[in-house]
Protein backbone atom coordinates (compact mmCIF):
# COMPACT_ATOMS: atom_id res chain seq x y z
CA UNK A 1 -25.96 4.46 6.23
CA UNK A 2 -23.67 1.56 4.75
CA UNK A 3 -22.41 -0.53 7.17
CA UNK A 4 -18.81 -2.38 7.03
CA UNK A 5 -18.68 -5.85 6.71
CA UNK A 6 -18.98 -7.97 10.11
CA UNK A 7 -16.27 -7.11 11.81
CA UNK A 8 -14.46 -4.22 10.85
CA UNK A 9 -14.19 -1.15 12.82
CA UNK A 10 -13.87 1.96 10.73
CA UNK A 11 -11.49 3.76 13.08
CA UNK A 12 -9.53 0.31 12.90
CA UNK A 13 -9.25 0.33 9.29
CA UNK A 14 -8.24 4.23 8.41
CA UNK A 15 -5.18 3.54 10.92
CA UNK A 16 -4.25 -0.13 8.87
CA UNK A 17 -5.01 1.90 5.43
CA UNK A 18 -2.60 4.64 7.18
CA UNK A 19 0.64 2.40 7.88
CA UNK A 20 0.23 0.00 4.68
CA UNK A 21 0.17 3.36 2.58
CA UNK A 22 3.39 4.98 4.42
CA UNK A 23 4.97 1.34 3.91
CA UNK A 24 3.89 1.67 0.43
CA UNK A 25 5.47 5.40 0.57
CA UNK A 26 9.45 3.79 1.60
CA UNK A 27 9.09 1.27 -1.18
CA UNK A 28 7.91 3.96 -4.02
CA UNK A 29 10.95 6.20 -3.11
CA UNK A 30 13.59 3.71 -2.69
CA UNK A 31 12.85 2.94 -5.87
CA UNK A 32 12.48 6.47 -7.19
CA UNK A 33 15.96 7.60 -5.72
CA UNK A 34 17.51 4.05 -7.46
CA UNK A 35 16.01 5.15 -10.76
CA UNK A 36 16.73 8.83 -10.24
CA UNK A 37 20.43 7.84 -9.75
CA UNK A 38 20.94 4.87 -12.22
CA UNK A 39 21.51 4.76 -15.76
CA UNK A 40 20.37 1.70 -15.74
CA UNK A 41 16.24 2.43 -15.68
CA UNK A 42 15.53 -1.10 -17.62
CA UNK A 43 17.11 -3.30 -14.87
CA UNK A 44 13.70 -1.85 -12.76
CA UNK A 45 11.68 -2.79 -15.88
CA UNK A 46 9.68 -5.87 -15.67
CA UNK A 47 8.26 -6.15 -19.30
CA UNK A 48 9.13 -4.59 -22.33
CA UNK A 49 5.75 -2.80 -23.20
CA UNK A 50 6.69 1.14 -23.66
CA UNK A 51 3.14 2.14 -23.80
CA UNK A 52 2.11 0.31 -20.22
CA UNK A 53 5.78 -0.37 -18.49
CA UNK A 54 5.57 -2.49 -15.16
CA UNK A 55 9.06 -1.60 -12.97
CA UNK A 56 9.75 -3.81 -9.41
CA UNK A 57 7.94 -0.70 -7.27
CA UNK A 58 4.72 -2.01 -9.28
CA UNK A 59 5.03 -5.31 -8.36
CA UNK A 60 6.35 -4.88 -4.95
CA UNK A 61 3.83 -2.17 -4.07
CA UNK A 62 1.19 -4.58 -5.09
CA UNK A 63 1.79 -7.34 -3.34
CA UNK A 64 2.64 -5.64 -0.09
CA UNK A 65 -1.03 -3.94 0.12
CA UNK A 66 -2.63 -7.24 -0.81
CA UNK A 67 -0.28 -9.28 1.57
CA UNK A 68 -1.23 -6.61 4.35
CA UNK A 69 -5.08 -6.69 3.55
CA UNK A 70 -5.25 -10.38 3.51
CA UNK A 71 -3.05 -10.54 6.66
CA UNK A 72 -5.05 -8.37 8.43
CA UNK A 73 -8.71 -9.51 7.43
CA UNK A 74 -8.58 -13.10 6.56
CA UNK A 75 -12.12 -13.66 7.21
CA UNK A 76 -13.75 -10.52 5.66
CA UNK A 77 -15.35 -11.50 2.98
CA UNK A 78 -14.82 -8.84 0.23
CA UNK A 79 -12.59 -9.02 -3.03
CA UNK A 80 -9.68 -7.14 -4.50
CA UNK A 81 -9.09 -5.78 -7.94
CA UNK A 82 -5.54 -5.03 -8.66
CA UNK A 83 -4.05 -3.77 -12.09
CA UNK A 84 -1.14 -5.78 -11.88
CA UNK A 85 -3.32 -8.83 -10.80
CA UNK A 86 -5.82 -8.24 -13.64
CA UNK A 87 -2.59 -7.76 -16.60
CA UNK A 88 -2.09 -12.06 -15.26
CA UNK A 89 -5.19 -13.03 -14.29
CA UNK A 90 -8.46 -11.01 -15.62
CA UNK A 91 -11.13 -13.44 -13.87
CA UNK A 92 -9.08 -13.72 -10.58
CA UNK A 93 -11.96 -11.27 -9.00
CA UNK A 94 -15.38 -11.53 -8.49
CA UNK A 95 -17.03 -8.66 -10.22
CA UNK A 96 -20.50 -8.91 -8.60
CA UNK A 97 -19.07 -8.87 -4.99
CA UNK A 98 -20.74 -6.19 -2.91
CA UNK A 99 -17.14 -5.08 -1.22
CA UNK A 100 -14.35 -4.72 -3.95
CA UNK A 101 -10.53 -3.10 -3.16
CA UNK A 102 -9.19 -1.74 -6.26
CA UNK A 103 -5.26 -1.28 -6.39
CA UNK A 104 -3.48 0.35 -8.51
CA UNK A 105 0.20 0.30 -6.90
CA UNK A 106 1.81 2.89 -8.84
CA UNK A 107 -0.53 5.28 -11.40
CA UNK A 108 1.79 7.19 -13.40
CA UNK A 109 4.41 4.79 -14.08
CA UNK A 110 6.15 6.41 -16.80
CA UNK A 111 6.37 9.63 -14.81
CA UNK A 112 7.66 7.58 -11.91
CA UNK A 113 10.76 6.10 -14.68
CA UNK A 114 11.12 9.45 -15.78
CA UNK A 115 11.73 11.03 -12.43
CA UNK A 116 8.84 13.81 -12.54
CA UNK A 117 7.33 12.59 -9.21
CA UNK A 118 3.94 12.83 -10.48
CA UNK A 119 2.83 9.48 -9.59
CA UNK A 120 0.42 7.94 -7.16
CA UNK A 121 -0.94 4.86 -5.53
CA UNK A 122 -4.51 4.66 -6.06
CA UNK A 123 -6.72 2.54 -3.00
CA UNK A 124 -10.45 2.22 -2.91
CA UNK A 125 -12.84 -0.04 -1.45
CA UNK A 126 -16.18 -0.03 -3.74
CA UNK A 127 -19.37 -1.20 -2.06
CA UNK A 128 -21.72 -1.99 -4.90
CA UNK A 129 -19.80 -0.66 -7.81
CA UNK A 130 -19.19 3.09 -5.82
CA UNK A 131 -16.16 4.20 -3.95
CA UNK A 132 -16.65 4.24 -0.64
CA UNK A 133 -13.57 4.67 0.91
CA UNK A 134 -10.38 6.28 -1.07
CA UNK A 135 -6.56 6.67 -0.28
CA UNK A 136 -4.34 8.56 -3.00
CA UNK A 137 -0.74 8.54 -1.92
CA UNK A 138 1.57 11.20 -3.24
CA UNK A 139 5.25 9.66 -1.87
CA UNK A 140 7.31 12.62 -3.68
CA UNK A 141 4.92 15.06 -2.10
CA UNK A 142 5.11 13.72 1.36
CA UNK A 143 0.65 13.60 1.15
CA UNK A 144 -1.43 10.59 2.33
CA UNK A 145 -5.18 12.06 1.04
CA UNK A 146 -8.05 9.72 2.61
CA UNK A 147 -11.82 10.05 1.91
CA UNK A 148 -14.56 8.15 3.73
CA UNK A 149 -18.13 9.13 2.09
CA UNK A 150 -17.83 12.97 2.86
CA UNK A 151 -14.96 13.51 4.96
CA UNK A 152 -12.07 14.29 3.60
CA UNK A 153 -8.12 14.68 4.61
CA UNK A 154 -4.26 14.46 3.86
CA UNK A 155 -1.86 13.19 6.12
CA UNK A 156 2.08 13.99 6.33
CA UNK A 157 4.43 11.92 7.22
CA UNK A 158 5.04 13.69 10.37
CA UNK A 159 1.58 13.33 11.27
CA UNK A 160 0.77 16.82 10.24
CA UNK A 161 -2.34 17.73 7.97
CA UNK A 162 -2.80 19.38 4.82
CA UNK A 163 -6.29 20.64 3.83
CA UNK A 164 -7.97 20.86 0.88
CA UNK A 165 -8.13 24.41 -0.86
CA UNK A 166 -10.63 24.25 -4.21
CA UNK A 167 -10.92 26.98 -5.95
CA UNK A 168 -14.29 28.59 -6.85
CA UNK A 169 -13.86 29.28 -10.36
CA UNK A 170 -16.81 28.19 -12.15
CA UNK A 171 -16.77 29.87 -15.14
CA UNK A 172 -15.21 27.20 -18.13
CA UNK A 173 -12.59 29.97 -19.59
CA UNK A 174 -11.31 31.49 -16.18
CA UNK A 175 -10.27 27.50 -15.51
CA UNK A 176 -6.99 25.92 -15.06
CA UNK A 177 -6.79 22.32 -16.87
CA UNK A 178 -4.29 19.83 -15.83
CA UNK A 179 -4.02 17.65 -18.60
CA UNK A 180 -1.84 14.50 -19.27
CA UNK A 181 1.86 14.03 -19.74
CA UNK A 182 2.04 10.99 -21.63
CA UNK A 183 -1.37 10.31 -22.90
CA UNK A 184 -2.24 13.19 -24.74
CA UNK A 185 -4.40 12.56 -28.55
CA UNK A 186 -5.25 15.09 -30.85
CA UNK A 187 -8.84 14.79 -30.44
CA UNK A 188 -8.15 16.00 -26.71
CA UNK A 189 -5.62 18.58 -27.57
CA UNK A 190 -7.66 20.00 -30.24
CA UNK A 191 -10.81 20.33 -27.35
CA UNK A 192 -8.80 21.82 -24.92
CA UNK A 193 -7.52 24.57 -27.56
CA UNK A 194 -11.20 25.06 -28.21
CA UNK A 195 -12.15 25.29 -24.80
CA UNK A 196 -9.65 28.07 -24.76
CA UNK A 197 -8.60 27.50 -20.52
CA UNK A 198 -6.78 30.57 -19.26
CA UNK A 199 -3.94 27.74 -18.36
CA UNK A 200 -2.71 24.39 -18.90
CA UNK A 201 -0.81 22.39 -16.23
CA UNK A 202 0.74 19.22 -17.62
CA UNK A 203 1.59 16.05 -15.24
CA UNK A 204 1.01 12.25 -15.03
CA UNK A 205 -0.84 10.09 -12.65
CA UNK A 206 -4.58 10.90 -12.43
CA UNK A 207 -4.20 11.01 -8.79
CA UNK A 208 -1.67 13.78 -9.01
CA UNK A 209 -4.25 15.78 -11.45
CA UNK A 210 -7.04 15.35 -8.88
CA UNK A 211 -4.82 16.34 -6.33
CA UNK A 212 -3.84 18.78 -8.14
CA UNK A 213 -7.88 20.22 -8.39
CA UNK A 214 -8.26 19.75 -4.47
CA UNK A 215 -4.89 22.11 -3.65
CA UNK A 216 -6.27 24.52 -5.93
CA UNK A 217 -3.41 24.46 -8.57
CA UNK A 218 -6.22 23.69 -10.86
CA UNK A 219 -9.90 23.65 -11.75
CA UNK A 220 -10.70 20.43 -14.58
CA UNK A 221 -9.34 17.43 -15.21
CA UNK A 222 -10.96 16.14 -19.30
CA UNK A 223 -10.14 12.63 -20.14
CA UNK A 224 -10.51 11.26 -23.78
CA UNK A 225 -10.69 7.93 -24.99
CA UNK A 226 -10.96 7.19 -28.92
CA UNK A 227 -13.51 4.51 -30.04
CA UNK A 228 -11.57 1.56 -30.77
CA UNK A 229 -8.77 3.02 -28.04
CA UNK A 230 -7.72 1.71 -24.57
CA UNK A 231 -9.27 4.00 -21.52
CA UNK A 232 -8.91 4.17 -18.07
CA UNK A 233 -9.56 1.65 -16.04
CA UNK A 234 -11.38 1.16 -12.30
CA UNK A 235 -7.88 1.22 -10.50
CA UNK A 236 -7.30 4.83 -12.46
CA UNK A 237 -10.74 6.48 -11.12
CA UNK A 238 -12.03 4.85 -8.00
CA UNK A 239 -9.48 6.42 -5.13
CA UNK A 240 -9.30 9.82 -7.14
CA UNK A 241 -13.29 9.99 -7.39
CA UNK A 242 -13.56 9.16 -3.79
CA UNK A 243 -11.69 12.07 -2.54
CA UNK A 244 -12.68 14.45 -5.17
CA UNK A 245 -16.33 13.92 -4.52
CA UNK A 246 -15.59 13.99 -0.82
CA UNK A 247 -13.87 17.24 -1.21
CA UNK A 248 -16.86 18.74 -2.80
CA UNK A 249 -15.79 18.12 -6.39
CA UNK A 250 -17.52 15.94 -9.38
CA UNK A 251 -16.24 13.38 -11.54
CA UNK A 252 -18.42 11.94 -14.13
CA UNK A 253 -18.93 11.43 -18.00
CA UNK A 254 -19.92 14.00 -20.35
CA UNK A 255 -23.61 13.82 -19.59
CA UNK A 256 -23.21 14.45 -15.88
CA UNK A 257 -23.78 10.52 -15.57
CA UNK A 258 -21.86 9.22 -12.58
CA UNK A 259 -18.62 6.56 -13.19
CA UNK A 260 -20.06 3.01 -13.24
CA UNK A 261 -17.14 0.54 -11.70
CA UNK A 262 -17.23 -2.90 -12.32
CA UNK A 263 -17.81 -3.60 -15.93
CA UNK A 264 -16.91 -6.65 -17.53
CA UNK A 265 -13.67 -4.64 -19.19
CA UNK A 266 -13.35 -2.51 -16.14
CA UNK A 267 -13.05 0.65 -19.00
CA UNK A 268 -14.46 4.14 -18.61
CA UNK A 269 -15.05 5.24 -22.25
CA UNK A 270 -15.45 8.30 -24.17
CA UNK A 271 -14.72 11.75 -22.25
CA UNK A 272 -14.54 12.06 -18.49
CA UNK A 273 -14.60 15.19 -16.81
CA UNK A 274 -13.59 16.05 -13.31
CA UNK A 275 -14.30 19.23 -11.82
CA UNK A 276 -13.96 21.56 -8.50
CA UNK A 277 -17.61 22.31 -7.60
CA UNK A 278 -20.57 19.69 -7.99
CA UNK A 279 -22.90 22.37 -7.68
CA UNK A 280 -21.31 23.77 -11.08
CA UNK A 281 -20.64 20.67 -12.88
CA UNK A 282 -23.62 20.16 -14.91
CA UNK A 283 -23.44 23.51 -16.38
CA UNK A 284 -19.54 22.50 -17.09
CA UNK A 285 -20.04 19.66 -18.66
CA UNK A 286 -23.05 21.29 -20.65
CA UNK A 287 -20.56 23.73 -21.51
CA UNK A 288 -18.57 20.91 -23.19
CA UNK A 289 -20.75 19.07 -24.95
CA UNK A 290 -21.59 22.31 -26.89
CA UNK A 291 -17.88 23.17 -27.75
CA UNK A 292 -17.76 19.43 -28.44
CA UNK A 293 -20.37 19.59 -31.04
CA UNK A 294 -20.12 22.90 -32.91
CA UNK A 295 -16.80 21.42 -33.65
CA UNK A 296 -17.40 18.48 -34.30
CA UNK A 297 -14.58 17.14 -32.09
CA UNK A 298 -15.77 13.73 -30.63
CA UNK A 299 -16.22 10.89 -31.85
C-alpha cells in the first residue's frame, strides 16, 4: 500500500484538491463567458502561437493551483510539473522525485477560445512515474471527476454525484471513437476509416474524451503521433489515466505497454489507445496493430 508523504492525510487532501478545483472552475468560466461574449478573443491571448495558444485562464489557472499547493504544504517534499511552467522553464522540476503534481490548467485550449466547452483541467500526483491520484475538471459540464488508486467519483457543484456508466462493448466495430477536434492527421483519420467504428464523436481536451468513455457516450479514445511530430505530453495523460484506470478502463500504447511519465521530453509517442474495459484491452489493441499493419498505416 503506498503511503503519502509525512504528513498528509488523504481525507485532508481530496477536500483541498476539491475547493482549489471549484476555484479553478469560477476562473475557467469567467473567462469562458468573456470570450463567449467578446469579439475581442486576442486581448485573452498571451502569445501568438496558433498551434499551442496560451489565453489569461491558462496562466491564472496555473498559478492559483500551484499558489494553493504550496500554501497549503510548504514542507511536503514532492515536486510539480506544470505545462505552462515547463513552456518557461523545462528544468524547473525534478524528474526523479518520487511525488510529482502534474498541471495542466486548461487542456483543450483552442476549444476553450472557440467556445465548444470541451476543455478540462488536468491534476495528478505521480508517485514513481504512475498516477496515483487524478482530478479532471469539466467547468462547462458542472463535473469534478476524482480517482484515488481504484476508487473513483464526480462531484457537482451542488455537492451532488455523478457516476460512472462504461459501456460493455468490446467488440472493435460495435465501438464509438471520440476522436480529436483540432489535432486530427491523416495517418489517424485514415486508421479510424479502416477501423470502420459504428460512430465517431469529435471534441477537444483529452479529459473531455476520457470523460466522455466513463459516461458511456463512447468506447476508444486512439491517439497518433508522427515520427518527427510533437505528442502529448505528461500533463495531457496523467489525470485522464488515473480515472480511466480507476473506472475500470485501460490506457496504454499499442502493445498493451502501460504510459511511462517522466521522460526526459515528457512525450508519449507513437499511438495511444484508451479503452472502456481492461479486461478487453489487449485483444483491442491486438485488434489494431493488425488493421495497422495489413495497411500499412503507421509509421
Amino acid at each position: 500500500m503506498i503511503k503519502l508523504p509525512c504528513g498528509v492525510d488523504l481525507n485532508d487532501l481530496i477536500d483541498d484538491l476539491r475547493n482549489f478545483s471549484w476555484e479553478a472552475s469560477d476562473t475557467l468560466l469567467h473567462y469562458a463567458n468573456i470570450i463567449k461574449n467578446s469579439e475581442q478573443k486576442k486581448d485573452f491571448l498571451k502569445n501568438k502561437n496558433n498551434n499551442d495558444p496560451v489565453t489569461l485562464a491558462d496562466l491564472e489557472v496555473n498559478e492559483l493551483i500551484i499558489n494553493k499547493i504550496n500554501q497549503k504544504y510548504k514542507d511536503i517534499k514532492w515536486e510539480i510539473l506544470s505545462e505552462e511552467n515547463f513552456k518557461i522553464e523545462s528544468n524547473y522540476f525534478n524528474n526523479n522525485a518520487d511525488w510529482l503534481w502534474v498541471l495542466d490548467p486548461l487542456d483543450g485550449t483552442k476549444d476553450f477560445i472557440q467556445g465548444t466547452g470541451n476543455y478540462a483541467m488536468h491534476l495528478a500526483l505521480n508517485y514513481q512515474r504512475k498516477p496515483y491520484i487524478g482530478v479532471v475538471l469539466i467547468p462547462e459540464k458542472d463535473e469534478l471527476w476524482i480517482s484515488h488508486e481504484d476508487k473513483l467519483w464526480c462531484e457537482r457543484r451542488n455537492g451532488g454525484f455523478q457516476k460512472p456508466n462504461m459501456s460493455q462493448t468490446n467488440s472493435l466495430q460495435d465501438m464509438t471513437v471520440v476522436t480529436s477536434k483540432n489535432h486530427r492527421n491523416e495517418k489517424l483519420i485514415e486508421l479510424l476509416n479502416r477501423i470502420n467504428f459504428k460512430k465517431m464523436i469529435v471534441m477537444g481536451s483529452i479529459g473531455c474524451k476520457i470523460a466522455s468513455i466513463i459516461r458511456g457516450e463512447s468506447d476508444i479514445y486512439i491517439s497518433l503521433s508522427s515520427p518527427g511530430k510533437s505528442a502529448p505530453k505528461d500533463w495531457d495523460f496523467a489525470a485522464p489515466e488515473a480515472i480511466l484506470k480507476a473506472a475500470g478502463g485501460s490506457i496504454t500504447d499499442l502493445y498493451n505497454k502501460d504510459l511511462v511519465y517522466a521522460r526526459d521530453d515528457l512525450q508519449h509517442q507513437g499511438i495511444i489507445i484508451a479503452s472502456n474495459n481492461k479486461q478487453n484491452h489487449h485483444i483491442i489493441c491486438s485488434q489494431v496493430k493488425e488493421i495497422i499493419q495489413q495497411y500499412s498505416i503507421y509509421p
